[in-house]
N, C-alpha and C. Protein backbone atom coordinates (compact mmCIF):
# COMPACT_ATOMS: atom_id res chain seq x y z
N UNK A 1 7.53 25.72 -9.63
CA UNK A 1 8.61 25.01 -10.31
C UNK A 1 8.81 23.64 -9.67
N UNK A 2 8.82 23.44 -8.43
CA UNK A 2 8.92 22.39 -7.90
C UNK A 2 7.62 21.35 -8.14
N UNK A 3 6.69 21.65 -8.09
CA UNK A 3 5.72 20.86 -9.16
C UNK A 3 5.85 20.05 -9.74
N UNK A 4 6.30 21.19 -10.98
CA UNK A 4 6.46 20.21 -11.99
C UNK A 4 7.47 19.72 -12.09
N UNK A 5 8.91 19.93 -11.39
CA UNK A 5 9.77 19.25 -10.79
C UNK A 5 9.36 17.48 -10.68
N UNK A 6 8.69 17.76 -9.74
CA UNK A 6 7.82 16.41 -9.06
C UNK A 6 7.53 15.81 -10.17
N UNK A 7 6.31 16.49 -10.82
CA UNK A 7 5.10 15.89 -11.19
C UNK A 7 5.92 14.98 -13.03
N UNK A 8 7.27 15.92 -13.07
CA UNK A 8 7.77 15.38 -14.59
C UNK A 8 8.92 14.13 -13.97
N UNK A 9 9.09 14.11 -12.64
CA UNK A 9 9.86 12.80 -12.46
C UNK A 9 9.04 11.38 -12.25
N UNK A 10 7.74 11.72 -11.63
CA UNK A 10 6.95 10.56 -11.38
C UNK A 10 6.12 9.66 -12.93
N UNK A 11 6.40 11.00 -13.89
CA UNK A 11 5.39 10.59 -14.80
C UNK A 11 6.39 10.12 -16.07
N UNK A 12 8.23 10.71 -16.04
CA UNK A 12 8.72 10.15 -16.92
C UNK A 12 8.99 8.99 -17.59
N UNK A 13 9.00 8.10 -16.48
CA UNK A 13 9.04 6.78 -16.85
C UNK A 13 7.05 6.65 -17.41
N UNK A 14 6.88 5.58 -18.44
CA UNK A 14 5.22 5.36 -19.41
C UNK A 14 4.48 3.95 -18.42
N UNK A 15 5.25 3.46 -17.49
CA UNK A 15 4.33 2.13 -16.85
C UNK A 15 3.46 1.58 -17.85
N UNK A 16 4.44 0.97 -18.59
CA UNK A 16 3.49 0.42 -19.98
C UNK A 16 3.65 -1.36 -19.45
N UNK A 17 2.72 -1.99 -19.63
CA UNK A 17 2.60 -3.16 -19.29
C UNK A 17 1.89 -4.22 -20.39
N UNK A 18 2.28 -5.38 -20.38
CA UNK A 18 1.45 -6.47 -21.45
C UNK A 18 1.95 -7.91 -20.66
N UNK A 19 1.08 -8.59 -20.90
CA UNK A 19 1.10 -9.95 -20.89
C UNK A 19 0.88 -11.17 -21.80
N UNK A 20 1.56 -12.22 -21.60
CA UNK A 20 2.14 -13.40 -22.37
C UNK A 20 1.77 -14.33 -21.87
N UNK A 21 0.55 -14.69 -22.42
CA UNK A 21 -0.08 -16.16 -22.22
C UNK A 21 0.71 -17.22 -21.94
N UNK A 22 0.93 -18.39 -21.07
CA UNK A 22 1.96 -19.42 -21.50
C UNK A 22 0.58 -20.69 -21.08
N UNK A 23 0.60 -21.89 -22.04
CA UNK A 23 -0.25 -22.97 -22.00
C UNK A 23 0.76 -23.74 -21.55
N UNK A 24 0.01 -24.62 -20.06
CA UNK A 24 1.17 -25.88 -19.42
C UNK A 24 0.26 -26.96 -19.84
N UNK A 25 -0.77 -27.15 -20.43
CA UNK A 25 -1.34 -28.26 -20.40
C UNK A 25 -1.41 -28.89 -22.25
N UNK A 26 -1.20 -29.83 -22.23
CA UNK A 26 -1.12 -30.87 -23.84
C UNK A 26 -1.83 -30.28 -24.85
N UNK A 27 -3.36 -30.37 -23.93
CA UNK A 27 -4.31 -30.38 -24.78
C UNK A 27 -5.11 -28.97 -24.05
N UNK A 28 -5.53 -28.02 -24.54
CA UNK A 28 -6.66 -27.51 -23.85
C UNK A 28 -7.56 -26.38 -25.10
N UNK A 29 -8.44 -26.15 -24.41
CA UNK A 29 -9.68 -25.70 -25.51
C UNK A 29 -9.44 -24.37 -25.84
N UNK A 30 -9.20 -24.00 -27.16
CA UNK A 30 -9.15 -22.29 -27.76
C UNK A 30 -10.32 -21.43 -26.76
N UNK A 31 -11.05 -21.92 -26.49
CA UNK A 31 -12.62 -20.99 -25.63
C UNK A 31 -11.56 -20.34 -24.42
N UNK A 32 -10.84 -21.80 -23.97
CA UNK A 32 -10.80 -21.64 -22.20
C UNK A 32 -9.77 -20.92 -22.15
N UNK A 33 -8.58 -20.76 -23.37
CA UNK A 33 -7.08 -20.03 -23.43
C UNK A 33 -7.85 -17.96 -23.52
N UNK A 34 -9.13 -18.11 -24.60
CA UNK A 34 -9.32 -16.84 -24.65
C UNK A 34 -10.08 -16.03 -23.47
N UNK A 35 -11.21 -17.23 -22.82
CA UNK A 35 -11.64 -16.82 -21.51
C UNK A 35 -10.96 -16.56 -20.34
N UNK A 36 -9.65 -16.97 -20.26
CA UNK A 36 -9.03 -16.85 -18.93
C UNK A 36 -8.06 -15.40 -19.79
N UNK A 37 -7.50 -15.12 -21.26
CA UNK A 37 -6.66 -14.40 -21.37
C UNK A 37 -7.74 -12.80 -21.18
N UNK A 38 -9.15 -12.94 -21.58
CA UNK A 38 -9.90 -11.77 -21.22
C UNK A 38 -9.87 -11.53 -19.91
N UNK A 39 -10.19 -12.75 -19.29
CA UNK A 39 -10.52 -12.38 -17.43
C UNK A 39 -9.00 -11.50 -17.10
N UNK A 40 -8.04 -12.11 -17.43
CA UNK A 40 -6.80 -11.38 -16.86
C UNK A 40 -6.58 -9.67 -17.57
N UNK A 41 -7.27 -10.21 -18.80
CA UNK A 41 -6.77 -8.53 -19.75
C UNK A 41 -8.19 -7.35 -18.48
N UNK A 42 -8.81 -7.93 -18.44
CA UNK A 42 -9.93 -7.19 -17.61
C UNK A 42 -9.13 -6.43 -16.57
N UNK A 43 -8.92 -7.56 -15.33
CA UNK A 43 -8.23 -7.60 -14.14
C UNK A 43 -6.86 -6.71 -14.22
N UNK A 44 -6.81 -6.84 -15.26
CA UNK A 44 -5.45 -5.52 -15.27
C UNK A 44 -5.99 -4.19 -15.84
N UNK A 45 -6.95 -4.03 -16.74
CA UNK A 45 -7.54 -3.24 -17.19
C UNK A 45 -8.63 -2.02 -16.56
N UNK A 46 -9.42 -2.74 -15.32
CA UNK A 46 -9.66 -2.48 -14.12
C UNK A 46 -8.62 -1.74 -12.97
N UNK A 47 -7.35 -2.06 -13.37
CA UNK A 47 -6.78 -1.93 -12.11
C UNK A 47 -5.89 -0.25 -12.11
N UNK A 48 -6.17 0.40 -13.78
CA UNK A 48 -5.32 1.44 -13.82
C UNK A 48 -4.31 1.50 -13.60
N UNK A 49 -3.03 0.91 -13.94
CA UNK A 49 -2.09 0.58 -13.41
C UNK A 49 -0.99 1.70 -13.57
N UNK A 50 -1.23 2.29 -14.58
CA UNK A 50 -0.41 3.67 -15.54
C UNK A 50 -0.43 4.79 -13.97
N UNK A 51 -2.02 5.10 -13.58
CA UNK A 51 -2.70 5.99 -12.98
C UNK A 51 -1.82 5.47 -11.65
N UNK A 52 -2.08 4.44 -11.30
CA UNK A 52 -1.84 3.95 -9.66
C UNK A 52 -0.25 4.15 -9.94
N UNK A 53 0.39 3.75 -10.80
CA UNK A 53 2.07 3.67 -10.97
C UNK A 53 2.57 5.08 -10.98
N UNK A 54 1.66 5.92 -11.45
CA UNK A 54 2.16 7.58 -11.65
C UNK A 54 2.16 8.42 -10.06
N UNK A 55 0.59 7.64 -9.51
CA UNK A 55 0.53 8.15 -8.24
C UNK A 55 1.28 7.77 -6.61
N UNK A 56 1.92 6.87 -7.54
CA UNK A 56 2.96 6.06 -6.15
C UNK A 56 4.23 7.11 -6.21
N UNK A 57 4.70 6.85 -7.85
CA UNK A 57 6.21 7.60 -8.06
C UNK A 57 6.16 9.18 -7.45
N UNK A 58 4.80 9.94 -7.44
CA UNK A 58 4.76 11.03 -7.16
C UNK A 58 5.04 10.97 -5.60
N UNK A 59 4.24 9.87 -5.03
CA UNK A 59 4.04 10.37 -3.36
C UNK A 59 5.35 9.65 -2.79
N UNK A 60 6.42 9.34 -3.90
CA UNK A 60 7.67 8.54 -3.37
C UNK A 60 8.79 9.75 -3.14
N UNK A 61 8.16 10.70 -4.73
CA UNK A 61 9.09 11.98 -4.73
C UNK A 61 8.82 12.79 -4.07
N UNK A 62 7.39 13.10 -3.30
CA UNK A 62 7.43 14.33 -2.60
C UNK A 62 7.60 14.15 -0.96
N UNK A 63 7.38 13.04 -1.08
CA UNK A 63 7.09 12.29 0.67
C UNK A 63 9.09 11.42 1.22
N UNK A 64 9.38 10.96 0.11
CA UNK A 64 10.10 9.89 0.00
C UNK A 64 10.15 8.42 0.10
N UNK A 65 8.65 8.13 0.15
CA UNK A 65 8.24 6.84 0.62
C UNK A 65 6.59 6.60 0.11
N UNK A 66 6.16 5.53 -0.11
CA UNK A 66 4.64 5.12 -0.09
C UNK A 66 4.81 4.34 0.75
N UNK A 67 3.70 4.10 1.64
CA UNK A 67 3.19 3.28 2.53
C UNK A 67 1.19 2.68 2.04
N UNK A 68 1.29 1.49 1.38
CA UNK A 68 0.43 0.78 0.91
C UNK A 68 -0.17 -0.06 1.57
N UNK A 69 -2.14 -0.53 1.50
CA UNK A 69 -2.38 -1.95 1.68
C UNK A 69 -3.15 -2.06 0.83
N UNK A 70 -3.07 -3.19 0.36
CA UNK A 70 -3.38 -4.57 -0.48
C UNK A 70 -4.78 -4.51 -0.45
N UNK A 71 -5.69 -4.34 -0.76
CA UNK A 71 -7.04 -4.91 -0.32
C UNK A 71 -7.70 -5.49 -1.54
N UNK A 72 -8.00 -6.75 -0.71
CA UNK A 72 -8.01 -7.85 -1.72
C UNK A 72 -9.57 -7.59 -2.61
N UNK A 73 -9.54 -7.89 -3.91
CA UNK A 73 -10.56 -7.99 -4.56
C UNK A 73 -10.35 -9.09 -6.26
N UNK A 74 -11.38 -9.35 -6.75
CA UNK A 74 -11.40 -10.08 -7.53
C UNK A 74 -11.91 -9.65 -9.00
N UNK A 75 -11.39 -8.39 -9.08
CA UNK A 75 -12.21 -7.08 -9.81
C UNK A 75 -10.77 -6.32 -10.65
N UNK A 76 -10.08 -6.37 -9.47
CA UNK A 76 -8.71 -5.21 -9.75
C UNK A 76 -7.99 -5.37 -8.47
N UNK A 77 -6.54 -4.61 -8.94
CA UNK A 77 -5.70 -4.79 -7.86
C UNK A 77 -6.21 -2.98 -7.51
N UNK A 78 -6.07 -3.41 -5.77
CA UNK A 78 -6.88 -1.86 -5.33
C UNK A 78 -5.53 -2.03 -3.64
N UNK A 79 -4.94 -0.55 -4.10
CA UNK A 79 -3.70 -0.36 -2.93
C UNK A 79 -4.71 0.94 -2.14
N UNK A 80 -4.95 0.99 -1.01
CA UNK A 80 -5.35 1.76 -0.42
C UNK A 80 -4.12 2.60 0.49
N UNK A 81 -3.60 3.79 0.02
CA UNK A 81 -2.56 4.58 0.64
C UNK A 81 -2.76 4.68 2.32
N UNK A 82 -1.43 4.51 3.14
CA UNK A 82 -1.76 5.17 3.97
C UNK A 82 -0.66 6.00 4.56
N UNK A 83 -1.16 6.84 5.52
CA UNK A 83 -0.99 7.77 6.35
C UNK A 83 0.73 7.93 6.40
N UNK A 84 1.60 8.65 5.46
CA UNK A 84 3.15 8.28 5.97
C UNK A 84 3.33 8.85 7.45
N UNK A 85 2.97 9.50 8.20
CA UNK A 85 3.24 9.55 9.39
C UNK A 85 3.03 9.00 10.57
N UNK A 86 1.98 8.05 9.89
CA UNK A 86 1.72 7.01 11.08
C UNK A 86 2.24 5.85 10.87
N UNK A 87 2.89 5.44 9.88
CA UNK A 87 3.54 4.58 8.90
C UNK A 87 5.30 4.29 9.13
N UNK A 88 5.58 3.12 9.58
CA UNK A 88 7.44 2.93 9.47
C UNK A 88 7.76 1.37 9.30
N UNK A 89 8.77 1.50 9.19
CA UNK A 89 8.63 0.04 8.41
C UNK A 89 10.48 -0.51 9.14
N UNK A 90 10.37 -1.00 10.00
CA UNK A 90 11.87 -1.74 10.89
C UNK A 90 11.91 -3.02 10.43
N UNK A 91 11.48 -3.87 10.22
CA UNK A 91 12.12 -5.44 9.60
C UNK A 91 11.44 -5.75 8.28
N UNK A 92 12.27 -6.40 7.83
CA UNK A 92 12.05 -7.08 6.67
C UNK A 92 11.48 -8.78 6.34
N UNK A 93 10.31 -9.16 5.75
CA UNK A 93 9.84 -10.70 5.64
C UNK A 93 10.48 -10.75 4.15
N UNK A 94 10.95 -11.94 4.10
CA UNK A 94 11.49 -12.21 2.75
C UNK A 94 12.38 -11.53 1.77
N UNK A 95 13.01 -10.31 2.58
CA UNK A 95 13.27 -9.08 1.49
C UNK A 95 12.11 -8.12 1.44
N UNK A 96 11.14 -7.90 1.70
CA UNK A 96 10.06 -7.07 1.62
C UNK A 96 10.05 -6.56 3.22
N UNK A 97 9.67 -4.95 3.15
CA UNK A 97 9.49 -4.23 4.18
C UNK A 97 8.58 -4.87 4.94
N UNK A 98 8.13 -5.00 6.01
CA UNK A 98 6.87 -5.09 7.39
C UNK A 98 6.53 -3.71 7.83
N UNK A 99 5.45 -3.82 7.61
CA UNK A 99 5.16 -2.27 8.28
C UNK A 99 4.19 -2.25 9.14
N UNK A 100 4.64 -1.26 9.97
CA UNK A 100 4.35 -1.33 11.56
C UNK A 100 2.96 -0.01 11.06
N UNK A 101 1.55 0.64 11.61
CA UNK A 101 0.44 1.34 11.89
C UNK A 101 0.80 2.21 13.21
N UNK A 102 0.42 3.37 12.99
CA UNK A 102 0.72 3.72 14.56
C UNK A 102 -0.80 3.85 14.90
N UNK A 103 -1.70 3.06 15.69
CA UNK A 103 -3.01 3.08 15.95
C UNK A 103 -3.46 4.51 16.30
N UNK A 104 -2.46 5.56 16.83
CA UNK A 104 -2.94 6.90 17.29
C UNK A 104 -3.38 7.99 16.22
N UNK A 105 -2.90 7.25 15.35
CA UNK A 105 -3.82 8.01 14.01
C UNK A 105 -5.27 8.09 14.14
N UNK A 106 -5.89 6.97 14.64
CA UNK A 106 -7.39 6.97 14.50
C UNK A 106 -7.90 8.16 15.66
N UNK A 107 -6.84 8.25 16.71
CA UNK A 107 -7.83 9.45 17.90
C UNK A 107 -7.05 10.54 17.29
N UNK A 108 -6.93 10.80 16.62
CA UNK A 108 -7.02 12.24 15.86
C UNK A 108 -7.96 12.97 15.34
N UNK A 109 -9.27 12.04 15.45
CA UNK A 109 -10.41 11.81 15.07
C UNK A 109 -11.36 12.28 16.26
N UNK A 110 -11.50 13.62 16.90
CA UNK A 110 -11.85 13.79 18.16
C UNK A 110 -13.19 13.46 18.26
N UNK A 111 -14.14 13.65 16.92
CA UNK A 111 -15.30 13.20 17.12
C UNK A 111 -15.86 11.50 16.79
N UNK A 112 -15.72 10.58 17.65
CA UNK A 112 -16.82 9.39 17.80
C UNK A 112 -17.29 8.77 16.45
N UNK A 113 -18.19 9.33 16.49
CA UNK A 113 -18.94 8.75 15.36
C UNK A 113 -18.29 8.85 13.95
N UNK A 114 -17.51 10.45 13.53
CA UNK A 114 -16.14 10.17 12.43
C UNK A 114 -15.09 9.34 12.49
N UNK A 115 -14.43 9.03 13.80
CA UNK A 115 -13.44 8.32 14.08
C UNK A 115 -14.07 7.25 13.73
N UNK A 116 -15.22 6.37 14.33
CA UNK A 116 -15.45 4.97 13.43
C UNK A 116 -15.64 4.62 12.01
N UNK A 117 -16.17 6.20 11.17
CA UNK A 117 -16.52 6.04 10.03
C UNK A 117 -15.26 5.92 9.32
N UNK A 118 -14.35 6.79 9.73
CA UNK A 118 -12.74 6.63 8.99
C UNK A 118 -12.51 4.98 9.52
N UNK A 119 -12.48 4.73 10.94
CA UNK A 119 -12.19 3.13 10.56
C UNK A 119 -12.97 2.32 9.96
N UNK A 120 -14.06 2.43 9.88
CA UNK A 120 -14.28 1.59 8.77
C UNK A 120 -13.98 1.78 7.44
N UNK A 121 -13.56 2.25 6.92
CA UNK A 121 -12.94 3.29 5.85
C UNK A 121 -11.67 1.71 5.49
N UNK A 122 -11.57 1.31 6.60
CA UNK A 122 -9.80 0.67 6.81
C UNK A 122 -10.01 -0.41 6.47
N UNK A 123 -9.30 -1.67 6.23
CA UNK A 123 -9.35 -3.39 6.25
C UNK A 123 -9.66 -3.71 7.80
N UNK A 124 -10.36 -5.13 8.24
CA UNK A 124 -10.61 -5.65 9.66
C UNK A 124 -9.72 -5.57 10.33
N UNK A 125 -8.11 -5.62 10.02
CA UNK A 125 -6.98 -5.53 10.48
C UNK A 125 -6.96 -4.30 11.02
N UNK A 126 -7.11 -3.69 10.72
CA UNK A 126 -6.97 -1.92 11.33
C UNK A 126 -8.09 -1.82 12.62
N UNK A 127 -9.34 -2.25 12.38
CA UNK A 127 -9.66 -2.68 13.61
C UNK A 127 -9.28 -3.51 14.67
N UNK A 128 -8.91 -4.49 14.40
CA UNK A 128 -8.06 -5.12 15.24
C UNK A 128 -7.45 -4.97 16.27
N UNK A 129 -6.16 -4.40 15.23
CA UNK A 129 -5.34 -3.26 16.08
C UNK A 129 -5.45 -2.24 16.66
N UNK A 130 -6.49 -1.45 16.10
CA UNK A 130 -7.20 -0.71 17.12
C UNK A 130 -8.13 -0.90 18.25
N UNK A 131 -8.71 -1.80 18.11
CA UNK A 131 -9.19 -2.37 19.86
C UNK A 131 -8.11 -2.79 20.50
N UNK A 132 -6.69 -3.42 20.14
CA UNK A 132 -5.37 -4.14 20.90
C UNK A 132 -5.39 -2.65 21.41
N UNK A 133 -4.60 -1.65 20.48
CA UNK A 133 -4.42 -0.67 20.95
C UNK A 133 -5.37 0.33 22.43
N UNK A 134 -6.12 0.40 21.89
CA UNK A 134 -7.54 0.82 23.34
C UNK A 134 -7.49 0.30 24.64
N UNK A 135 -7.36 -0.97 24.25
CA UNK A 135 -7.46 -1.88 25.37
C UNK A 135 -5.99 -2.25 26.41
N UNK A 136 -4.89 -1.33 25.38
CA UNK A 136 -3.78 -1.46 25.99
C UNK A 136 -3.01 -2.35 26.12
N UNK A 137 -3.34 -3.08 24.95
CA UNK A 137 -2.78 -4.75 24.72
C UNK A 137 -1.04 -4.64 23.59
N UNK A 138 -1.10 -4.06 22.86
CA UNK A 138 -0.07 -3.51 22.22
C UNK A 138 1.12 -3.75 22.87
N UNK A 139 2.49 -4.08 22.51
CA UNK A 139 3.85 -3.96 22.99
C UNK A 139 4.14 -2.63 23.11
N UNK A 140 4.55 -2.37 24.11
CA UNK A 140 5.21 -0.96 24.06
C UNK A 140 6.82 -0.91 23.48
N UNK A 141 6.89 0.28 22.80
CA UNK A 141 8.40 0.17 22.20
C UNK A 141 9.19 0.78 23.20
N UNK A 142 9.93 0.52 23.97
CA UNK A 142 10.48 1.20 24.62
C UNK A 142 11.85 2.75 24.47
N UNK A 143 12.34 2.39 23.31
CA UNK A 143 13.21 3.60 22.55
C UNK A 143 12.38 4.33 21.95
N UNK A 144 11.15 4.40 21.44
CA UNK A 144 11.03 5.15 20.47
C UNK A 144 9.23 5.85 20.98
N UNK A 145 8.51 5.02 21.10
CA UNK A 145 6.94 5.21 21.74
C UNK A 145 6.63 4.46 23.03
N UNK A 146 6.55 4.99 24.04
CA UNK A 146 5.98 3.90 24.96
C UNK A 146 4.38 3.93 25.87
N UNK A 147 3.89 4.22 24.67
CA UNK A 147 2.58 4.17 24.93
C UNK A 147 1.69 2.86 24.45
N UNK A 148 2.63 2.24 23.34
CA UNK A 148 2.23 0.87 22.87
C UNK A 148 0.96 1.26 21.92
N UNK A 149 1.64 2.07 20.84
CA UNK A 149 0.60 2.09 19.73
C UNK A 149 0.95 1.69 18.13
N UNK A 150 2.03 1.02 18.50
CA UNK A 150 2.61 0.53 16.82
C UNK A 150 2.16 -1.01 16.85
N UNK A 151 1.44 -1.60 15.50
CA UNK A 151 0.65 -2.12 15.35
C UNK A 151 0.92 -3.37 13.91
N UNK A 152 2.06 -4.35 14.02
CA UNK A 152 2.78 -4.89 12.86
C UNK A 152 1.46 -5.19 12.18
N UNK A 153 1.29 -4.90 11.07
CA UNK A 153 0.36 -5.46 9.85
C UNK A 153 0.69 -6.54 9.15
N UNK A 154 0.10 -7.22 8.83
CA UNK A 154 0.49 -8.33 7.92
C UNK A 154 1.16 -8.45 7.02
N UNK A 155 2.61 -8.67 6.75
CA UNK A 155 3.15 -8.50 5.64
C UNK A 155 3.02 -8.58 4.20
N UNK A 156 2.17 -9.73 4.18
CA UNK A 156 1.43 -9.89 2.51
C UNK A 156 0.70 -9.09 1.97
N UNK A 157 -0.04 -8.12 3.48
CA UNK A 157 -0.89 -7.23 2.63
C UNK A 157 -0.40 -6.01 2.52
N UNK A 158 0.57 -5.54 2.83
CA UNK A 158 1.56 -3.89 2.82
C UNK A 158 2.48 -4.10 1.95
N UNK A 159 2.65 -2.87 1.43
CA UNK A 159 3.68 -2.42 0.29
C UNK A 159 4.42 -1.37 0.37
N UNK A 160 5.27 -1.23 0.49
CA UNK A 160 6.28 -0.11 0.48
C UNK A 160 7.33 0.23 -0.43
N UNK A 161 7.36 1.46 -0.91
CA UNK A 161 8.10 1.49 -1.81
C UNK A 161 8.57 2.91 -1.53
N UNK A 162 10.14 3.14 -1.62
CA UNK A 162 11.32 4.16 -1.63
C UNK A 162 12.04 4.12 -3.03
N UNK A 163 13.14 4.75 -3.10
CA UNK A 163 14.47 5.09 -3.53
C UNK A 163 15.52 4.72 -2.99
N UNK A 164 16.41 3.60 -3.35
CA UNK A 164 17.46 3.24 -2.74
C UNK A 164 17.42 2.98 -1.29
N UNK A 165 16.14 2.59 -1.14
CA UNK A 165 16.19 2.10 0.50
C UNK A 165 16.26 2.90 1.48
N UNK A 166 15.77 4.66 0.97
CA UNK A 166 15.87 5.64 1.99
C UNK A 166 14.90 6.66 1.65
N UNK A 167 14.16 6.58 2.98
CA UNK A 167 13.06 7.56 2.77
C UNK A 167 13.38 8.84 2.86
N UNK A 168 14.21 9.78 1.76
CA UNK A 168 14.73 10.82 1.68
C UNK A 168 14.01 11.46 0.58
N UNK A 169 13.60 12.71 1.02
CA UNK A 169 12.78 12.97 -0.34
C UNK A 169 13.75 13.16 -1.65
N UNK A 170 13.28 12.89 -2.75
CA UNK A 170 14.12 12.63 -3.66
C UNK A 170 14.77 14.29 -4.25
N UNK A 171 13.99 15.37 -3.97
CA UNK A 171 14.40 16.46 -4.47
C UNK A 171 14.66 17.59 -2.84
N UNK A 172 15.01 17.12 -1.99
CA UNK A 172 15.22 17.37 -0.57
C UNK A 172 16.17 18.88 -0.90
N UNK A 173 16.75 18.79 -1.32
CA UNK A 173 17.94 19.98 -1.82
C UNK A 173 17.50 21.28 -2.21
């Protein structure tokens, strides 16, 4: 029952989407208005957006939170989920969450040669931070971890998304 609980709140809303050409320029060529309105109908068309929008609302309702990155392509918009438990998010850029990696996710990975294959699995950033982390370069938090494995990610490329600003699962009761 709880299922479909879930599965009929994430999917009630249709994530129906369209777009509206707007021309800023005087003059420009019928070819170049329909070539750029295909490239974009593609680029969204590619990107599943119904599918990706159904699978966020779900992991918002059962988790209370998504924790997203961005990974850039020129194909489709492509959010690669990650890990909510290694995942928290303390300040805000612009109004938008920052979210902090906890690098100790990757030695969970007891074997070597899997542990690199999952990081590469990741954006260069995740490496990154995971050599800071290794090497013991990391800030240590002092209230909360002080082993110095939280790892701020770039804000432009993370996404987070809740309910009213609280990662409470939505059917917790």
């Amino acid at each position: 029952i709880y299922q479909k609980v879930c599965n009929y709140a994430a999917t009630m809303y249709r994530y129906d989407w369209y777009i509206v050409p707007e021309i800023y320029k005087d003059s420009v060529k019928e070819e170049e208005v329909v070539k750029d309105f295909t490239r974009i109908l593609n680029y969204l068309d590619n990107s599943y957006i119904k599918k990706m929008c159904g699978d966020i609302a779900l992991e918002v309702i059962k988790n209370g939170c998504y924790y997203g990155y961005i990974v850039p392509s020129n194909e489709s918009v492509i959010l690669q989920q990650l890990p909510i438990r290694y995942c928290r998010s303390r300040y805000s850029v612009a109004g938008m969450p920052a979210v902090e990696f906890n690098m100790k996710f990757f030695d969970t990975f007891t074997d070597i040669n899997y542990r690199m294959r999952v990081l590469n699995l990741f954006p260069d950033e995740f490496k990154k931070g995971y050599v800071l982390y290794k090497k013991g370069k990391l800030l240590r938090d002092i209230q909360v971890d002080r082993s110095g494995s939280w790892y701020l990610l770039e804000p432009e490329n993370t996404i987070k998304f809740n309910l009213d600003g609280s990662d409470v699962h939505t059917f917790v009761n």
